[in-house]
Protein backbone atom coordinates (compact mmCIF):
# COMPACT_ATOMS: atom_id res chain seq x y z
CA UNK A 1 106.16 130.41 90.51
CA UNK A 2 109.73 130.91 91.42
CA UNK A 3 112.74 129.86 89.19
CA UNK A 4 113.73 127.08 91.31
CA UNK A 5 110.22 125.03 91.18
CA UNK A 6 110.07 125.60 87.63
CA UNK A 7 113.53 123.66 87.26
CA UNK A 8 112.63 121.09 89.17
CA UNK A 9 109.60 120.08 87.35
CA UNK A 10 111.59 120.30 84.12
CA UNK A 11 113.79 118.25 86.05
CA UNK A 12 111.01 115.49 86.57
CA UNK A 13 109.80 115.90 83.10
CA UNK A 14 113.37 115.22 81.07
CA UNK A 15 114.15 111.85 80.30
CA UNK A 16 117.68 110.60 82.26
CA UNK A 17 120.39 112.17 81.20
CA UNK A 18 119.25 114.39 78.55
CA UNK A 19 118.94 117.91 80.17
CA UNK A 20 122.37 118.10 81.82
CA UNK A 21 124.69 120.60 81.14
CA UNK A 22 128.67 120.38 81.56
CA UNK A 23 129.87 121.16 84.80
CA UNK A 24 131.31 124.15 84.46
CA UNK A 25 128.22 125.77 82.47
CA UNK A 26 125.63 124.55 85.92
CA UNK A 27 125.32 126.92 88.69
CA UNK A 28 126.91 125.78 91.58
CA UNK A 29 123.70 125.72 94.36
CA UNK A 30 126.57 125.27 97.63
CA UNK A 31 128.57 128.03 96.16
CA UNK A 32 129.56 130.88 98.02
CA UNK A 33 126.33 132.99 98.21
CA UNK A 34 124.90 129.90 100.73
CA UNK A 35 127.65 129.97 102.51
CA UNK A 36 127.53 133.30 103.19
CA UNK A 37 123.81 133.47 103.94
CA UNK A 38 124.42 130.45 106.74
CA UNK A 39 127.44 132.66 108.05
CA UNK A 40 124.73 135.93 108.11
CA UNK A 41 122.72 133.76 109.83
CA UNK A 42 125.14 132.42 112.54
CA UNK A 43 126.75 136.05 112.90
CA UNK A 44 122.84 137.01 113.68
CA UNK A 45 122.88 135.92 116.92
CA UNK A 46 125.26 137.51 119.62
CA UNK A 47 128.21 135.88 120.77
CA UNK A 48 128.16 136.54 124.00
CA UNK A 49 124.65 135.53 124.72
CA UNK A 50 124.02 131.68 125.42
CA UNK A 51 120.83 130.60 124.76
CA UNK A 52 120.58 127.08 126.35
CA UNK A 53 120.14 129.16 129.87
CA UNK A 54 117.35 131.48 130.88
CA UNK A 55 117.53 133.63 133.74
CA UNK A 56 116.02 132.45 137.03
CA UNK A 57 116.34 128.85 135.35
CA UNK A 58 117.37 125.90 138.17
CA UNK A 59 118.85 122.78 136.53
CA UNK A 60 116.52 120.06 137.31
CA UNK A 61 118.18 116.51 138.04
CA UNK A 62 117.16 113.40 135.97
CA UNK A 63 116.42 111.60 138.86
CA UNK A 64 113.96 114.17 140.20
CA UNK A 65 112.39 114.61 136.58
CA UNK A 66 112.67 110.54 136.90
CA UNK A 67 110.38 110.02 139.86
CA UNK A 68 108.02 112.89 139.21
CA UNK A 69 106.81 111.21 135.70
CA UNK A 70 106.83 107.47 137.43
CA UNK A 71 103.06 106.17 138.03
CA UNK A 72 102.13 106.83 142.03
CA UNK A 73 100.62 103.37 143.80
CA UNK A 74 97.56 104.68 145.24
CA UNK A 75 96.52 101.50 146.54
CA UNK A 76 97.09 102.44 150.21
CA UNK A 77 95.49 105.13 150.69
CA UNK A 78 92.70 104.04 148.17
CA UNK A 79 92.29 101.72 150.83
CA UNK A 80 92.54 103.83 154.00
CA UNK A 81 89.54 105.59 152.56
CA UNK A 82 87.32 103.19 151.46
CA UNK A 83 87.87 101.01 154.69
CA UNK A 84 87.59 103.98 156.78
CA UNK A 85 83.58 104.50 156.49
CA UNK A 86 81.89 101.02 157.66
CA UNK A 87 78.56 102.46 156.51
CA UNK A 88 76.95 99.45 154.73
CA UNK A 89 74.29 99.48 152.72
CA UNK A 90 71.11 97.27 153.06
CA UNK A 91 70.76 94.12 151.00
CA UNK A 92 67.35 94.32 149.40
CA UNK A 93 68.21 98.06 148.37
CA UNK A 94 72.00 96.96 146.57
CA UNK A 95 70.20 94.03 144.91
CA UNK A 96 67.30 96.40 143.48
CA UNK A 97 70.21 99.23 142.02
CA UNK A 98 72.11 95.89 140.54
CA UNK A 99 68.87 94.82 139.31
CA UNK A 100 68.08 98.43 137.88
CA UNK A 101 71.63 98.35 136.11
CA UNK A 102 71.38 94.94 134.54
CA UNK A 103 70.59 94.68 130.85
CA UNK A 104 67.74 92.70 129.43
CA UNK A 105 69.81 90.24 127.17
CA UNK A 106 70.94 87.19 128.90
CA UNK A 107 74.07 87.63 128.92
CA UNK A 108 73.67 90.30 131.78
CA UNK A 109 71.39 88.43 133.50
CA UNK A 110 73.38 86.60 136.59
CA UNK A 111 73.20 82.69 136.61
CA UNK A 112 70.42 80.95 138.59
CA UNK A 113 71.48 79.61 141.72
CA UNK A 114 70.50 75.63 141.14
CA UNK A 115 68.29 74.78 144.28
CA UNK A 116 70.08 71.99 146.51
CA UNK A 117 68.26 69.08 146.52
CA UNK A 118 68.40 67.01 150.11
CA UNK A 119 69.62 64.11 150.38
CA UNK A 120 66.79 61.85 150.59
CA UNK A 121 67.06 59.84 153.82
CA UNK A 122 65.35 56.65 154.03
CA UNK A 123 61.67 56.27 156.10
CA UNK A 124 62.51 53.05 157.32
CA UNK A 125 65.11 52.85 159.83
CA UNK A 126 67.02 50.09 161.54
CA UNK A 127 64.59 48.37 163.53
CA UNK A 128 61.63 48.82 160.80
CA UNK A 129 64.22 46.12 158.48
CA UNK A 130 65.10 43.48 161.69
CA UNK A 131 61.34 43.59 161.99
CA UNK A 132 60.51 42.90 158.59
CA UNK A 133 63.29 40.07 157.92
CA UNK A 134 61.79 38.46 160.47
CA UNK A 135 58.29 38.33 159.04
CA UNK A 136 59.79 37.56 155.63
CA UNK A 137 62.30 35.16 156.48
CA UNK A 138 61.11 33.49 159.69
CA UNK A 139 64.18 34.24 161.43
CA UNK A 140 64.36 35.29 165.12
């Protein structure tokens, strides 16, 4: 376990305020040995060399990147294709696939089509009712 782990858990373990040592006795941690080390560290790399380009790079404009990552309508030529073949299939053989597909619950069943009921005309028509008042009623 290194030094510095061990003197932060002693750290968490004292109570506030009781392990601290006067200023001048505690090590200062931003002294100059970090300092130097970050100056190693900057001095590492060479001066002349930049290393935000690359060779052969092209700088690519925001627009460009812009347009390539927008979402392409395909709808046109979604529907060149699809209305290009007029090959259609026949009825009885769509309805048995849907029919193969369908579930068994009722909720993927497809509603009943209600049967239309006629309009029920009446049997007796116009004449059939002048003849009959007259029998009823006695009128000419």
């Amino acid at each position: 376990m290194s030094a510095s782990l061990l003197r932060r858990g002693l750290e968490l373990l004292e109570g506030p305020g009781q392990g601290e040592a006067p200023q001048e006795l505690q090590r200062e941690r931003d002294g100059p040995r970090v300092a130097g080390a970050a100056r190693r560290r900057k001095g590492a790399s060479r001066p002349g060399k930049n290393k935000a380009t690359v060779k052969g790079r092209v700088v690519k404009s925001a627009i460009e990147e812009y347009h390539k990552k927008q979402q392409v309508n395909h709808l046109t030529a979604n529907l060149k294709y699809m209305l290009k073949g007029r090959i259609v299939a026949n009825k009885a053989i769509t309805e048995q696939v849907l029919a193969q597909n369908r579930g068994r619950k009722s909720k993927d069943q497809p509603p009943k089509k209600a049967v239309k009921k006629k309009p029920e005309g009446t049997v007796f028509t116009e004449e059939d009712f002048r003849k009959f008042e007259r029998e009823y009623f006695g009128r000419p």
